[in-house]
Protein backbone atom coordinates (compact mmCIF):
# COMPACT_ATOMS: atom_id res chain seq x y z
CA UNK A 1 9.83 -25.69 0.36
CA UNK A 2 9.09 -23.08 -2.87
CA UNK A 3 11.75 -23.99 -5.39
CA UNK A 4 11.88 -22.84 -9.08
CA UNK A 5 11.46 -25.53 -11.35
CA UNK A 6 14.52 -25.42 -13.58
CA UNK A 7 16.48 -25.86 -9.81
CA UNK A 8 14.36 -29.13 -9.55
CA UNK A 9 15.57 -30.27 -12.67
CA UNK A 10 18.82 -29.27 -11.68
CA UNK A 11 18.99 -31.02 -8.41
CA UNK A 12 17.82 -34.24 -10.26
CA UNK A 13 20.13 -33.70 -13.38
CA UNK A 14 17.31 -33.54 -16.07
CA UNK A 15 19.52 -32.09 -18.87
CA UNK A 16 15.93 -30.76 -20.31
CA UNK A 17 15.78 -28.07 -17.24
CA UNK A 18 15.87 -24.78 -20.12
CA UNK A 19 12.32 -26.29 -21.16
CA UNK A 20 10.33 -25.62 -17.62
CA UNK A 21 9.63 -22.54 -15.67
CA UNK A 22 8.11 -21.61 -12.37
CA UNK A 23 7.68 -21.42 -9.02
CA UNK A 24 6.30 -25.07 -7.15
CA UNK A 25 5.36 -24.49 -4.08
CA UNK A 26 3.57 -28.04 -2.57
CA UNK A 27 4.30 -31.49 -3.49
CA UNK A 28 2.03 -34.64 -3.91
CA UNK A 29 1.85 -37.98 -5.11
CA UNK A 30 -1.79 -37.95 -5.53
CA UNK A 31 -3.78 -36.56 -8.33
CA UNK A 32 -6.59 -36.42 -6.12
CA UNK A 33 -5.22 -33.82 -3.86
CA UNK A 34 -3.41 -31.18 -6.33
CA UNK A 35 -3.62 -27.61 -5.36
CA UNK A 36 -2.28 -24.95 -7.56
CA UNK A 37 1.31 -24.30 -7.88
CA UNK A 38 2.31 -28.36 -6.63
CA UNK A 39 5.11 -30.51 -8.50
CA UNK A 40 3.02 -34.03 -9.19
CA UNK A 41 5.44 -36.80 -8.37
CA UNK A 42 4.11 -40.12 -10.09
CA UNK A 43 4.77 -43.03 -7.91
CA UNK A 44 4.69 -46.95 -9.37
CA UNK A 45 3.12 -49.53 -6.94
CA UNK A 46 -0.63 -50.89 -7.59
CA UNK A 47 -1.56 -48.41 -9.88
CA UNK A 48 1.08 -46.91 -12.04
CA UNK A 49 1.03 -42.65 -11.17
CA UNK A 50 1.95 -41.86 -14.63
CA UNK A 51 -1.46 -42.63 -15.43
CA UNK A 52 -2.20 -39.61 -13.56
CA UNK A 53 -0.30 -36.95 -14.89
CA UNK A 54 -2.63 -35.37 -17.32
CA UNK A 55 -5.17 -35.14 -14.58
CA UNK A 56 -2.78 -33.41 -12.32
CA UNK A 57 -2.25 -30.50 -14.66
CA UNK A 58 -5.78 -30.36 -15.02
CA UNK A 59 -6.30 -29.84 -11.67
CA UNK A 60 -3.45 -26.94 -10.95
CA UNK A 61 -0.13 -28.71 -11.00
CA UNK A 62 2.74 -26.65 -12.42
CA UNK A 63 5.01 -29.52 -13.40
CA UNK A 64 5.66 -33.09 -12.92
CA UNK A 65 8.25 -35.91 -12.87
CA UNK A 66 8.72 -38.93 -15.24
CA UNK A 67 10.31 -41.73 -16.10
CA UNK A 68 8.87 -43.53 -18.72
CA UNK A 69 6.56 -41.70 -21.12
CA UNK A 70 5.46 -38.22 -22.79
CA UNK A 71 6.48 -34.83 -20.70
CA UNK A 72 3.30 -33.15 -20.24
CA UNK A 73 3.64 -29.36 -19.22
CA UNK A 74 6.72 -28.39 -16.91
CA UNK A 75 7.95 -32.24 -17.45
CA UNK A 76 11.31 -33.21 -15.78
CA UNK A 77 12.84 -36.63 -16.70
CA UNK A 78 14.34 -38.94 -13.90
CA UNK A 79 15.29 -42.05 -13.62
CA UNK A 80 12.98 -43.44 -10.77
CA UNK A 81 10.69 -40.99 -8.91
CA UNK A 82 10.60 -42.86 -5.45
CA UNK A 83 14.32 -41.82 -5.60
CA UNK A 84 13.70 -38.48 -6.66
CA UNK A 85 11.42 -38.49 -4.29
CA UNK A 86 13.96 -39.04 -1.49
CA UNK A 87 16.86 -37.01 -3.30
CA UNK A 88 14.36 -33.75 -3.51
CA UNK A 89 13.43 -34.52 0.96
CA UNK A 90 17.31 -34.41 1.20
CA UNK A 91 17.94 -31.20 -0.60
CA UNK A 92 14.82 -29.58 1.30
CA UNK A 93 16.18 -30.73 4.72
CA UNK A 94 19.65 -29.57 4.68
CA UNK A 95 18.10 -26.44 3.39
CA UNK A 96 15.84 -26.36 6.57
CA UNK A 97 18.54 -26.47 8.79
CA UNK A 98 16.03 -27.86 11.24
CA UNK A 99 16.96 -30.25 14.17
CA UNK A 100 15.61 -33.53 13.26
CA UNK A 101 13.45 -36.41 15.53
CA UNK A 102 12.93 -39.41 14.94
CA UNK A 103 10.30 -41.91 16.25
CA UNK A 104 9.72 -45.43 16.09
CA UNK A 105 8.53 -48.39 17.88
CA UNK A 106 5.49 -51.40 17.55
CA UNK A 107 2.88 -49.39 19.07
CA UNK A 108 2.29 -45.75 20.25
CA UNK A 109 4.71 -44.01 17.35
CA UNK A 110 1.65 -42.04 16.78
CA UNK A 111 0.95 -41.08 20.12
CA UNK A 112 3.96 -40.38 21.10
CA UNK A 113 4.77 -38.33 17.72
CA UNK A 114 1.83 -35.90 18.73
CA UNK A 115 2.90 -35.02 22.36
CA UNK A 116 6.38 -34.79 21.55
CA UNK A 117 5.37 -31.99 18.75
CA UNK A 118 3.12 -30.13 21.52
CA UNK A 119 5.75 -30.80 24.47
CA UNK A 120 8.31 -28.98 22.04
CA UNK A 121 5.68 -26.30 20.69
CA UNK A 122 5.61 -24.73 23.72
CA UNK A 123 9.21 -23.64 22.47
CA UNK A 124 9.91 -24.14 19.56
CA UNK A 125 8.54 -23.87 15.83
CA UNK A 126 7.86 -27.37 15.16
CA UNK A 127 6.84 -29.45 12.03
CA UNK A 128 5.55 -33.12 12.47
CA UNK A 129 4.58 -35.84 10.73
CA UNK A 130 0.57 -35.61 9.34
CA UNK A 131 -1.40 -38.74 11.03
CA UNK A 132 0.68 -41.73 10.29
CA UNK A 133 3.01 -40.51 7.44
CA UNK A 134 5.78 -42.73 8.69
CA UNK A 135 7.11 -44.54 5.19
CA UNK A 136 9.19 -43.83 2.42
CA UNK A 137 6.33 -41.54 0.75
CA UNK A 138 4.72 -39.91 3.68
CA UNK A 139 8.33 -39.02 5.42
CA UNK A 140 9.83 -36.59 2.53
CA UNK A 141 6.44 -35.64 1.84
CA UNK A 142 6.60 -34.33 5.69
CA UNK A 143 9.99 -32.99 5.10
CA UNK A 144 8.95 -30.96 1.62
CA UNK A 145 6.10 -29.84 3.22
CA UNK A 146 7.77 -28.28 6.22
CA UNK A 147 7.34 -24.49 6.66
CA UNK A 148 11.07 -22.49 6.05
CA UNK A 149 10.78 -21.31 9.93
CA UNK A 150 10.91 -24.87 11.19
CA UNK A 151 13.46 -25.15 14.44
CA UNK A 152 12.67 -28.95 15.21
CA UNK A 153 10.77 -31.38 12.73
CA UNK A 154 9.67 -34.13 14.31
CA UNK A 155 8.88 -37.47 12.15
CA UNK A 156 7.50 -40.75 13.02
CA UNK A 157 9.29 -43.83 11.18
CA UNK A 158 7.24 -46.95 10.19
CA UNK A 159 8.69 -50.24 9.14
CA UNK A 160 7.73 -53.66 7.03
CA UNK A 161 11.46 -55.30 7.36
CA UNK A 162 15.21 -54.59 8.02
CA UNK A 163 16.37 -51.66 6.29
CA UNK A 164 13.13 -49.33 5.99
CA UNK A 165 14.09 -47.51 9.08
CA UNK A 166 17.75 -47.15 7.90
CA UNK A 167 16.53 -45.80 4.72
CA UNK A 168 14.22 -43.24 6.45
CA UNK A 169 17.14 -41.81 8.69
CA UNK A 170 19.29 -41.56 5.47
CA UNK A 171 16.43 -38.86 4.29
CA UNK A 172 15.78 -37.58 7.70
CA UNK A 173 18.92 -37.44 9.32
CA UNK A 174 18.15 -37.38 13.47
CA UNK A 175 19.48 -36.41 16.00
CA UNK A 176 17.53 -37.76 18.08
CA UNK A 177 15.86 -41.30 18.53
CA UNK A 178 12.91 -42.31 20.00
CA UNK A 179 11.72 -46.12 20.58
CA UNK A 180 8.59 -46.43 22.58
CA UNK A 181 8.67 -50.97 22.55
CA UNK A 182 9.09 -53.31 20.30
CA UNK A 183 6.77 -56.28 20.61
CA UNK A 184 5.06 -58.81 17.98
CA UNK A 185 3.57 -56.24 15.15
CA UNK A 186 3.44 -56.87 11.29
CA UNK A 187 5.47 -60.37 11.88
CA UNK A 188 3.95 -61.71 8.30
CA UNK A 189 6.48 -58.98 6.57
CA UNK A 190 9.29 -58.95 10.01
CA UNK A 191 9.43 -62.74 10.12
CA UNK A 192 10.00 -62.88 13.88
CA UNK A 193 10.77 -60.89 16.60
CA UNK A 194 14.06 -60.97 16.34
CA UNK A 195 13.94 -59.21 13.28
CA UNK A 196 11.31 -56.68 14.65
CA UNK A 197 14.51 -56.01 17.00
CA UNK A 198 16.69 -55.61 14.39
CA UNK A 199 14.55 -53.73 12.35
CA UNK A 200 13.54 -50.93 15.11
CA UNK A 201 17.12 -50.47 16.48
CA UNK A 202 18.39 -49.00 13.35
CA UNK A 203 17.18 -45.46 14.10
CA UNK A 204 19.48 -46.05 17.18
CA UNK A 205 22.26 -47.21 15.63
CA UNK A 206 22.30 -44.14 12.93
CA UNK A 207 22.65 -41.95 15.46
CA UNK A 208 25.86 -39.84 15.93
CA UNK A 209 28.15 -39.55 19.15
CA UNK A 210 26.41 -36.19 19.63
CA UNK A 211 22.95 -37.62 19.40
CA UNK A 212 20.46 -38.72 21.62
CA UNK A 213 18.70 -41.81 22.09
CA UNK A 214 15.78 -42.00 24.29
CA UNK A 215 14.50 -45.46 25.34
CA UNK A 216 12.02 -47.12 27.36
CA UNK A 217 13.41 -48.47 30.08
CA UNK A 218 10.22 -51.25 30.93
CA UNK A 219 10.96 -52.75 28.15
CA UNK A 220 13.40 -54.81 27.54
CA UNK A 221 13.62 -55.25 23.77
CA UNK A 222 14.01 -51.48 23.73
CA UNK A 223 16.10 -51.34 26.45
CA UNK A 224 18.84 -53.49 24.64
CA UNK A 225 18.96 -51.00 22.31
CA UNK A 226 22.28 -49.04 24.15
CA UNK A 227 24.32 -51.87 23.43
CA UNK A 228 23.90 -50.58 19.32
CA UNK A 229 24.95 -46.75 19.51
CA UNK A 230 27.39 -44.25 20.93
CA UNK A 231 24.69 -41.80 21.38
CA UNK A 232 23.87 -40.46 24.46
CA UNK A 233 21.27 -42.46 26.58
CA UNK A 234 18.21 -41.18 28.55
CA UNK A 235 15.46 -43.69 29.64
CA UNK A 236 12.13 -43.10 30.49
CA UNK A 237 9.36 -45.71 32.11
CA UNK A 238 7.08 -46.73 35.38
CA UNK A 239 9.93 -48.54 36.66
CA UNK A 240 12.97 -47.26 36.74
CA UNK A 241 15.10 -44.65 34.41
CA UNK A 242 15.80 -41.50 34.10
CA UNK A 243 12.37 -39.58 34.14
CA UNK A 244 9.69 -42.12 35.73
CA UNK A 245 6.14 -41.97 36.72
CA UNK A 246 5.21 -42.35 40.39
CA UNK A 247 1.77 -42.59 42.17
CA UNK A 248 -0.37 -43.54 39.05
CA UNK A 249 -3.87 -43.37 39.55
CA UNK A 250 -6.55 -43.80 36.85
CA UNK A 251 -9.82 -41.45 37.01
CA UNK A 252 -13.37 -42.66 35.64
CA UNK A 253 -12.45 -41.23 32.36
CA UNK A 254 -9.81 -43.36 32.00
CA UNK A 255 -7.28 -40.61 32.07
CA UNK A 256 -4.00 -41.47 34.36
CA UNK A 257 -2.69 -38.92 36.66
CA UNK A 258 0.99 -39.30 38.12
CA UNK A 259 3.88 -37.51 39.79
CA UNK A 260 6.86 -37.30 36.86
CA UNK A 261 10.33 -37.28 38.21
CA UNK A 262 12.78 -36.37 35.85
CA UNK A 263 16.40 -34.69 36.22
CA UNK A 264 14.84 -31.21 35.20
CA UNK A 265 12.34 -30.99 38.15
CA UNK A 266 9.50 -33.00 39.08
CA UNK A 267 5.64 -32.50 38.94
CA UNK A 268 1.99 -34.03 39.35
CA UNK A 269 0.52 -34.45 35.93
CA UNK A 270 -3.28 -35.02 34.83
CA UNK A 271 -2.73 -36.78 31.05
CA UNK A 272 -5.35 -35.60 29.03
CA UNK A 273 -5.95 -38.86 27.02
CA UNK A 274 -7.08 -42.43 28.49
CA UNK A 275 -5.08 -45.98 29.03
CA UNK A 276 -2.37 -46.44 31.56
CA UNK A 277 -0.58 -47.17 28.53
CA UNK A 278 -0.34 -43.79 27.45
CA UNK A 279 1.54 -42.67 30.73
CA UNK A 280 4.93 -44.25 29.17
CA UNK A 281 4.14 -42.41 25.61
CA UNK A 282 3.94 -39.28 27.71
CA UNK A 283 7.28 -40.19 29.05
CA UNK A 284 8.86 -40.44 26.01
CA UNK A 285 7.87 -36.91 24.88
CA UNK A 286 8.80 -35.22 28.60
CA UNK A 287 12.10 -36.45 28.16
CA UNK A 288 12.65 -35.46 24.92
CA UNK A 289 11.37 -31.98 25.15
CA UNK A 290 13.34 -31.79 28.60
CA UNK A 291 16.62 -32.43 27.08
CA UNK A 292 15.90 -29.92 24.30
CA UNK A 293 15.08 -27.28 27.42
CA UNK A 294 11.49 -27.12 27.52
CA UNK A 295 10.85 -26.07 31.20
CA UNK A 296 8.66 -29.18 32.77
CA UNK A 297 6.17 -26.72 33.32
CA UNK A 298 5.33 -26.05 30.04
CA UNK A 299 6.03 -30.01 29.04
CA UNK A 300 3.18 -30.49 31.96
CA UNK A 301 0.74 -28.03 30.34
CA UNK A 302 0.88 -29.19 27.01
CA UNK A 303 0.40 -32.94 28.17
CA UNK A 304 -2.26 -31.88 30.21
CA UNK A 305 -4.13 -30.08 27.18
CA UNK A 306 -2.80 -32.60 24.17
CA UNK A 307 -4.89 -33.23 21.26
CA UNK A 308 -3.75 -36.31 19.66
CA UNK A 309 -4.62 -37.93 16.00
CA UNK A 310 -8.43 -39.62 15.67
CA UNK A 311 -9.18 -43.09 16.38
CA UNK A 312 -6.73 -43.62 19.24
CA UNK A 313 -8.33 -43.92 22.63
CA UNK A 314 -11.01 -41.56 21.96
CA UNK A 315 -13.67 -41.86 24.66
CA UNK A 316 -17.39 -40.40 25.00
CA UNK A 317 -20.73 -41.53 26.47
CA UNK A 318 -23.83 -42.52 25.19
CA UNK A 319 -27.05 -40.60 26.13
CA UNK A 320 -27.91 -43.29 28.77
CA UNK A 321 -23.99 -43.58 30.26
CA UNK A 322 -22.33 -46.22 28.47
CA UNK A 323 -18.36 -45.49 28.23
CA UNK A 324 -17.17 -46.00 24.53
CA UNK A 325 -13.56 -45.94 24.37
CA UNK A 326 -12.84 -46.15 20.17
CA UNK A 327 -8.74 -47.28 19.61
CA UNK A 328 -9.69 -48.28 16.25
CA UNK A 329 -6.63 -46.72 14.44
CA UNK A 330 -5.07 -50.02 14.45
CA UNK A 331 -4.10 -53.30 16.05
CA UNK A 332 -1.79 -55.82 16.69
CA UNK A 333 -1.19 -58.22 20.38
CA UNK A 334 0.74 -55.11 22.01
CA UNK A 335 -1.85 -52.62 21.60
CA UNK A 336 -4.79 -54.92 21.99
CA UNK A 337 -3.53 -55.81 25.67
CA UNK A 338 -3.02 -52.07 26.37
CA UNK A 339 -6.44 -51.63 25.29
CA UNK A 340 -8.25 -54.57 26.88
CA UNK A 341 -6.08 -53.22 30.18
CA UNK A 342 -7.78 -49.61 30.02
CA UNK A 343 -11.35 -51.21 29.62
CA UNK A 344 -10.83 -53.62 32.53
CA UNK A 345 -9.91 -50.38 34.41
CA UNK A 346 -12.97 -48.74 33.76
CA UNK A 347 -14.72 -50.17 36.81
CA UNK A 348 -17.56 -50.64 35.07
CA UNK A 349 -19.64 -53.67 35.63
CA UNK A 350 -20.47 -54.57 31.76
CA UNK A 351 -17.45 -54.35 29.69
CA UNK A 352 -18.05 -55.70 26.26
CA UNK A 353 -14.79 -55.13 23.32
CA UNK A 354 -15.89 -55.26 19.99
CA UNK A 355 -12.89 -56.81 17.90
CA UNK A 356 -11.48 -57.31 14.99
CA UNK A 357 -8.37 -58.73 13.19
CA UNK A 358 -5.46 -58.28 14.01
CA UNK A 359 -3.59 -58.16 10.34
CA UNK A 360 -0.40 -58.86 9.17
CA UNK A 361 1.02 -61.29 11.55
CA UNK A 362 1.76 -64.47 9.51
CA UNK A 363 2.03 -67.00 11.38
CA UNK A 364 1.74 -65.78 14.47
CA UNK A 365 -1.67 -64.76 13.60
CA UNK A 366 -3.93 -67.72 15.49
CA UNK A 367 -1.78 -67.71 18.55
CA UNK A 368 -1.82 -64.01 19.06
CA UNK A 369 -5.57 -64.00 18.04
CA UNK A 370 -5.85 -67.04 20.53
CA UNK A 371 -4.27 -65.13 23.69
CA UNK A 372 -6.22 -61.92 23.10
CA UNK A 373 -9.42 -63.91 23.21
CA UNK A 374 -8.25 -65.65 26.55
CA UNK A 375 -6.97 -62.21 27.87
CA UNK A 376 -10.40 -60.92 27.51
CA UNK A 377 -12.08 -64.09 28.79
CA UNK A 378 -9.63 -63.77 32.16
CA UNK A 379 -10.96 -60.17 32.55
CA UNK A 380 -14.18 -60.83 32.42
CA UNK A 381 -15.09 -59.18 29.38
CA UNK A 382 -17.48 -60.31 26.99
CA UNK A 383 -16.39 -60.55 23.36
CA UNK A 384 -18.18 -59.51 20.02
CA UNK A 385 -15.63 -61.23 17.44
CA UNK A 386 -15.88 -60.07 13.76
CA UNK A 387 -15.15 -62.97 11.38
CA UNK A 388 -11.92 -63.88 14.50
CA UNK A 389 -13.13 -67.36 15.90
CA UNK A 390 -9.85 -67.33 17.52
CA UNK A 391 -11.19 -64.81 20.32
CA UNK A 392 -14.29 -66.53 20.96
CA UNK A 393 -17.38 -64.75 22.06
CA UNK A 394 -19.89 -63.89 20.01
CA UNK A 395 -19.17 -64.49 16.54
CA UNK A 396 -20.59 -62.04 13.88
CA UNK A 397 -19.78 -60.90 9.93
CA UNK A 398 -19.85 -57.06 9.91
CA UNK A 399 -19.95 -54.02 11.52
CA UNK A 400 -23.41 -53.68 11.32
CA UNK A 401 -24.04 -57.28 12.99
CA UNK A 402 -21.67 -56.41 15.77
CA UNK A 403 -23.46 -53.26 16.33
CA UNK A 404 -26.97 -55.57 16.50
CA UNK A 405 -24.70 -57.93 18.81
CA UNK A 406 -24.16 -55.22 20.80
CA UNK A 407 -27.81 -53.91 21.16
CA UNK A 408 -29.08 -57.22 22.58
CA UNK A 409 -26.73 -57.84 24.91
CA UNK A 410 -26.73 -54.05 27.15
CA UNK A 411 -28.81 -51.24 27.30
CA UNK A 412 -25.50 -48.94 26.89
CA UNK A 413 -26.37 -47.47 30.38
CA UNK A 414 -23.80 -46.40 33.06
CA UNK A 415 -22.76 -49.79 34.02
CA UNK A 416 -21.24 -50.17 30.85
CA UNK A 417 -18.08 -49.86 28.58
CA UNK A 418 -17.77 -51.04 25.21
CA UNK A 419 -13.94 -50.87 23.41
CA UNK A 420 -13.63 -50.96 19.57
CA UNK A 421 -10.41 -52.27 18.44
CA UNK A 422 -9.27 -53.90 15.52
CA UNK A 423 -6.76 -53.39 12.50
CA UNK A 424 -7.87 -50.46 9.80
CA UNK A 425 -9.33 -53.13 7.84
CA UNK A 426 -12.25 -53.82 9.96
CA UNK A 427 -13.39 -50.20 9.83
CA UNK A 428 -14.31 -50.08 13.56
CA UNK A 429 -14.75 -45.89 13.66
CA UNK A 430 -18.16 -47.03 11.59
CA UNK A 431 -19.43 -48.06 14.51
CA UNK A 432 -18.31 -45.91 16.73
CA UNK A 433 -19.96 -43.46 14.61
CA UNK A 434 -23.35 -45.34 15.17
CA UNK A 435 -22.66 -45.40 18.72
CA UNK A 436 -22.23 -41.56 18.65
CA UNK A 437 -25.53 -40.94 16.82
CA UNK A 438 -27.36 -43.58 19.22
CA UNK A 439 -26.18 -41.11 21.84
CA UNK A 440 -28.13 -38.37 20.06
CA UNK A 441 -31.05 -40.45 19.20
């Protein structure tokens, strides 16, 4: 959105507005990433953003906001800048004008987030969420961000507790909701599962009568969820619903293939990303971009040609064979069994995951850690554990320990699959990246 300064000040009731001039066209929170002609929004968490300002200038900024402090050059007084944050996202969506989507869920928000934008793209001009920008900073940041021509904007919604999600439709304002499950998944902050539940559902519940809330139908934590809105319901899954997968079949790359049955037509679809997991994700995005009356045809192309963010199910092979899938984005039990699942399908004889913690799940955290471990064990996949006894295995301290592990026990021929997965903390991509340069070695 390219505003003029003084209607910033304006919108945010500085009564200093005659002192600023100019055009901003970008916005950021981080000094670090200025380009010219960006309003520098100083955020207070760990490090305090006002810190920052002077640097911003310095590096192009036009103006900033405040709330405490000198004005440097362009400087607009506010209150708090998180909610000027969320005020300016407001004023830039109802000036869009563009339909809004919302996704949520445990696991696969990301995922899903990328083939609903490509499903729709076939269509539409559509603006989505950046990587994981799902929180109160990265969602108006999405929103501000979005080009004037934007028909649908589509923006994944993250959550550490009850009333996150509630504050993110406030700024976003679907009209339709997406849940893709809700399972055990940052339980130190949630407190239970219950409150996951509770927590998740509230993008359903802020939807309006003429809304739409798509579910998934195999699960039933999700499936609840049209007991808590007057929206219209459409369901997705491998079960039943109202667009389902038939005839799955998984190829040696991992990737599942399946008939989709929907109420708009059905087809035979080759996914083009790996884990039987990912066959409800697609789901999700089919229906969605069905209802808004993207021909399945072109919902079937882009799914079979999607590009999704790094780090999530990537596969490749080593010079001698060895299947590497990396799902190192992130972790917690739901994703981990999904993951552990798509290895165990990869018929090959070695299968070897390379894990790390699972993070932020309180007191859940030896139990879950516990059942992964045994998962793997039942599957008959060897385990290289980094600093998680729980799973068992082969217990080492770092990345480059596991990647020694790893060395002694295969050859990384064609008998072999290794899975990386583990929360961002363990830095699992690192050794995927040595894995990739073995392959070149």
């Amino acid at each position: 959105m390219d505003i003029e300064l003084t209607e910033i000040a304006a919108i945010l009731d500085d009564q200093t507005k005659e002192d600023v001039s100019g055009l901003v066209t970008g916005f950021t929170v981080d000094s670090r990433t200025v380009k010219e002609g960006d309003l520098f929004i100083p955020l207070i968490a760990q490090r305090d953003g006002h810190d920052f300002i002077k640097d911003a200038i310095s590096a192009g900024a036009i103006g900033h906001l405040y709330s405490h402090g000198v004005a440097q050059k362009n400087g607009i007084k506010v209150s708090d800048t998180m909610d000027a944050l969320h005020t300016l996202a407001c004023k830039a969506r109802n000036k869009l004008g563009a339909v809004s989507i919302g996704i949520t869920g445990s696991v696969g928000k990301t995922t899903t987030k990328d083939m609903v934008k490509e499903c729709l793209a076939a269509v539409f001009t559509v603006t989505a969420s950046e990587q994981s920008f799902n929180n109160e900073i990265g969602v108006p940041l999405t929103i501000l961000s979005s080009p004037p021509e934007t028909e649908l904007l589509v923006v994944e919604m993250g959550a550490r507790g009850i009333g996150h999600i509630r504050t993110l439709c406030e700024i976003v304002n679907p009209k339709i909701g997406v849940v893709t499950c809700i399972g055990i998944a940052h339980s130190e902050f949630f407190g239970g599962i219950s409150q996951t539940i509770q927590a998740k559902g509230e993008l359903i519940e802020y939807l309006e009568t003429d809304g739409l809330a798509v579910l998934n139908n195999d699960d039933e934590n999700v499936r609840d969820l049209r007991n808590r809105t007057s929206a219209e319901i459409l369901t997705y899954g491998c079960g039943k619903g109202d667009v389902v997968a038939e005839n799955i079949k998984i190829g040696s790359d991992l990737k599942p293939s399946f008939t989709i049955r929907s109420p708009w037509g059905n087809s035979e679809l080759n996914l083009n990303i790996s884990g039987t997991h990912n066959v409800t994700n697609a789901l999700a995005a089919a229906a969605t971009a069905m209802y808004s009356n993207v021909p399945i045809s072109k919902v079937v192309e882009a799914l079979e040609t999607l590009r999704i963010s790094p780090l999530r199910m990537e596969t490749f092979e080593t010079a001698g064979g060895c299947l590497v899938i990396n799902d190192s984005y992130n972790a917690n039990p739901l994703s981990m069994k999904a993951a552990l699942g798509a290895l165990a399908a990869s018929g090959r004889k070695e299968r070897i995951a390379v894990l790390g913690v699972m993070a932020e799940l309180g007191n859940e955290h030896e139990n879950s850690h516990l059942e992964i471990g045994e998962l793997a064990k039942s599957e008959g996949i060897d385990v290289i554990s980094i600093n998680v006894e729980e799973y068992g295995g082969h217990l080492v301290e770092t990345v480059e320990e596991a990647f020694q592990a790893l060395s002694g026990m295969t050859n990384l021929g064609r008998n072999t699959a290794v899975l990386l997965k583990g929360s961002r903390i363990a830095a699992l991509e690192s050794l995927a990246t040595k894995l990739s340069n073995k392959e070149t070695a």
